[in-house]
C-alpha atoms as a PDB file:
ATOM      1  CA  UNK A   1       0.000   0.000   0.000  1.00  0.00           C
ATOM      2  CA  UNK A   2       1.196   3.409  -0.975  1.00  0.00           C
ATOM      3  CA  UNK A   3       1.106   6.198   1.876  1.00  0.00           C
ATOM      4  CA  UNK A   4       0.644   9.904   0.378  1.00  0.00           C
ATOM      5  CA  UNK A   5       2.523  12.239   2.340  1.00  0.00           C
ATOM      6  CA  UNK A   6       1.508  15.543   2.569  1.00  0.00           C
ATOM      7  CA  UNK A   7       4.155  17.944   1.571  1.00  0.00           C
ATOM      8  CA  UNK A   8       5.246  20.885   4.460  1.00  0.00           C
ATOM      9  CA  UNK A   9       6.676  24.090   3.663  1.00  0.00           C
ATOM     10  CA  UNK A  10       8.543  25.584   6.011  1.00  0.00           C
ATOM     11  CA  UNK A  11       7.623  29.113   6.377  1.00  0.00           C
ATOM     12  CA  UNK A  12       9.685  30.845   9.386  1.00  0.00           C
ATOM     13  CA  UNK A  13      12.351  29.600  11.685  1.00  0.00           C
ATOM     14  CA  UNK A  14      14.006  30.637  14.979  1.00  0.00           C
ATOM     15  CA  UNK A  15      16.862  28.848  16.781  1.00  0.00           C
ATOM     16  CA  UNK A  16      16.178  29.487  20.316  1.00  0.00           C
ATOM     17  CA  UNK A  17      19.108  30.505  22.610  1.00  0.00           C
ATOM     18  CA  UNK A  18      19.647  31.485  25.872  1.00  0.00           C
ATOM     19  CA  UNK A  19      17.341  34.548  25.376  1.00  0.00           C
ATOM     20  CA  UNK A  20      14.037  32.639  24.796  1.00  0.00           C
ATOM     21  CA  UNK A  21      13.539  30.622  28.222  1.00  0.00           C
ATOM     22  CA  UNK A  22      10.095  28.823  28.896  1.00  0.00           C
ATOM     23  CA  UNK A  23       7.499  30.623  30.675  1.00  0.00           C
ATOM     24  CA  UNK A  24       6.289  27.878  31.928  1.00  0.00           C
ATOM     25  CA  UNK A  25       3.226  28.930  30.469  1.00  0.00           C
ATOM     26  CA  UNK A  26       2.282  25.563  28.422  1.00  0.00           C
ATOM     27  CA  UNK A  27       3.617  21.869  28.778  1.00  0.00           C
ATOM     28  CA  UNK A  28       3.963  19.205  26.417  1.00  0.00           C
ATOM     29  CA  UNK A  29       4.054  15.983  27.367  1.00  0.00           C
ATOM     30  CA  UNK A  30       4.789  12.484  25.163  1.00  0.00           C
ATOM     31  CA  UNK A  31       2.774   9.809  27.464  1.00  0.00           C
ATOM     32  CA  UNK A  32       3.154  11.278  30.961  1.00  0.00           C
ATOM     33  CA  UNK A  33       6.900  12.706  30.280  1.00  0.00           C
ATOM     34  CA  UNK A  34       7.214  15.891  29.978  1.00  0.00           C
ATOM     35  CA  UNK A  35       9.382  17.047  26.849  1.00  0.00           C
ATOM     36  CA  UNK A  36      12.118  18.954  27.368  1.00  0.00           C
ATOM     37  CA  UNK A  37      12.531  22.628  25.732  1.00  0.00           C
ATOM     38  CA  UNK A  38      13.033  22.244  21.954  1.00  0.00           C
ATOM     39  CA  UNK A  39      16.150  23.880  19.799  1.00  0.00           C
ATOM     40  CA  UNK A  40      14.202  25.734  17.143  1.00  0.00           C
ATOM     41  CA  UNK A  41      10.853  26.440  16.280  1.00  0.00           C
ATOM     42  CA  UNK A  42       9.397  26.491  12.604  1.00  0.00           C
ATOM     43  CA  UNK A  43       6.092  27.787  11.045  1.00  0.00           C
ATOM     44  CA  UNK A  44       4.857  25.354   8.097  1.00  0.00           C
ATOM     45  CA  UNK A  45       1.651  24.839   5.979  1.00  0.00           C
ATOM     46  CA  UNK A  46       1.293  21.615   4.699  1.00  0.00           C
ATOM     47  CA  UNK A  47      -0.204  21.373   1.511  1.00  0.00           C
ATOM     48  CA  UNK A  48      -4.162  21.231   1.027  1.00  0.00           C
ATOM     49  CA  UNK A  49      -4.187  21.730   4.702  1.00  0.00           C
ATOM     50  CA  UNK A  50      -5.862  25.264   6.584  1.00  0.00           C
ATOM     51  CA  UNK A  51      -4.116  26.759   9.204  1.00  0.00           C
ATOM     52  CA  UNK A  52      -0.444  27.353  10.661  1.00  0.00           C
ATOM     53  CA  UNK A  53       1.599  24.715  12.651  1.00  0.00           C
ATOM     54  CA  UNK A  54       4.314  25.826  15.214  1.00  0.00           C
ATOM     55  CA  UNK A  55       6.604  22.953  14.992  1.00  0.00           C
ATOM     56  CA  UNK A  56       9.436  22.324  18.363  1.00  0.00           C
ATOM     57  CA  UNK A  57      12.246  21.010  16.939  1.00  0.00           C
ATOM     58  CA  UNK A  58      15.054  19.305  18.844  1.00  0.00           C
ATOM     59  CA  UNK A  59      18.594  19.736  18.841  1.00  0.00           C
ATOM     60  CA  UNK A  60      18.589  16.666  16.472  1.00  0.00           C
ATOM     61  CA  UNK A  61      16.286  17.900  13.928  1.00  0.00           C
ATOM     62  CA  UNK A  62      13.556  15.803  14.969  1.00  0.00           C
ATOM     63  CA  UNK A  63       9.763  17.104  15.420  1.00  0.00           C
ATOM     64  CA  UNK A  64       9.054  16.919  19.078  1.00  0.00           C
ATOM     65  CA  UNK A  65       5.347  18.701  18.585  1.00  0.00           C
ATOM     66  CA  UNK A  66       3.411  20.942  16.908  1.00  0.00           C
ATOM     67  CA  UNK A  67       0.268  23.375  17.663  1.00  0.00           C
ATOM     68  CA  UNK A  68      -1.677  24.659  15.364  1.00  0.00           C
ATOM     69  CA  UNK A  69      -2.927  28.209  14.551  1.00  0.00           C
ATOM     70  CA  UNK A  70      -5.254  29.916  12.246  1.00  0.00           C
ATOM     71  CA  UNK A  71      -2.977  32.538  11.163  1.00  0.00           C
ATOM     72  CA  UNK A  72       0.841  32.853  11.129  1.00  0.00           C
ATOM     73  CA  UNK A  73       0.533  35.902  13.182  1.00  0.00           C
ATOM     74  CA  UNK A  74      -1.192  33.583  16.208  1.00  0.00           C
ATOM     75  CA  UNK A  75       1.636  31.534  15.289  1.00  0.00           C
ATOM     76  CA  UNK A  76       4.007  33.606  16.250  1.00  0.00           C
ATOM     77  CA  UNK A  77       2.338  34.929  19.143  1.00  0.00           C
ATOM     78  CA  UNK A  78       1.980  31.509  20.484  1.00  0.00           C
ATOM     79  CA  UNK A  79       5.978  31.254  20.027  1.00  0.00           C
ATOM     80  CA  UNK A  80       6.170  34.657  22.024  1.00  0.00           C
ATOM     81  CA  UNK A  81       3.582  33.593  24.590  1.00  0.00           C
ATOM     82  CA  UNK A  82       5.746  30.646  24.935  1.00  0.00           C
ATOM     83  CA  UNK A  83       9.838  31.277  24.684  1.00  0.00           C
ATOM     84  CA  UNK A  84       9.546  34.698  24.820  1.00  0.00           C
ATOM     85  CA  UNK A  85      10.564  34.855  20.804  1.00  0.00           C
ATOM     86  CA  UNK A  86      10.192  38.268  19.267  1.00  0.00           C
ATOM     87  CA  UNK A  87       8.656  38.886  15.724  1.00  0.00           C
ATOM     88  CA  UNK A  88      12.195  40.363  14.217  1.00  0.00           C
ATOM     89  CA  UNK A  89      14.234  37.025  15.768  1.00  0.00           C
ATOM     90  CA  UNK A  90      12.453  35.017  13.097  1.00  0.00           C
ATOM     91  CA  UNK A  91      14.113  33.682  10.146  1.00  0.00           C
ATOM     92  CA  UNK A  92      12.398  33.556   6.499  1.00  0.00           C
ATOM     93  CA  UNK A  93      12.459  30.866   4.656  1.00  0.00           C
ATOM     94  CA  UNK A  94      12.245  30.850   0.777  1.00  0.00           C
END
């Protein structure tokens, strides 16, 4: 059996550094452990999909979780809310 994928585009990035602590505001858990801070965040759209996903990202590369947003600006808010990540730290991606 074939599995379609559905293709992400990464919109935004930001490594986080020392800078962007949690606030402690929101936890994410796999199971009943809690995951630890993640490296970088991304904004992607994934194709024939609504909506905005804030993806944590550890220092591996791997996908530790993702929210998802309406708009890329609640996105980032979210990201701000979160790590304390300004608009103008944000990286575009083309």
């Amino acid at each position: 059996m074939k599995r379609f994928i559905n293709p992400k585009t990464i919109l935004s990035k930001v490594r986080l550094g020392p800078a962007h602590k949690p606030t402690g505001r929101t936890r994410h858990y796999l199971g009943d452990q809690e995951l630890a801070p993640p490296s970088e965040l991304q904004v992607v759209t994934y194709a024939e999909e609504p909506g905005y996903y804030l993806l944590y990202i550890d220092a591996d590369g791997r996908e530790l979780t993702d929210t998802y947003h309406d708009s890329l600006e609640i996105a980032l808010q979210q990201a701000e809310w979160e790590f304390q990540v300004k608009q103008h730290e944000w990286e575009a991606v083309t």
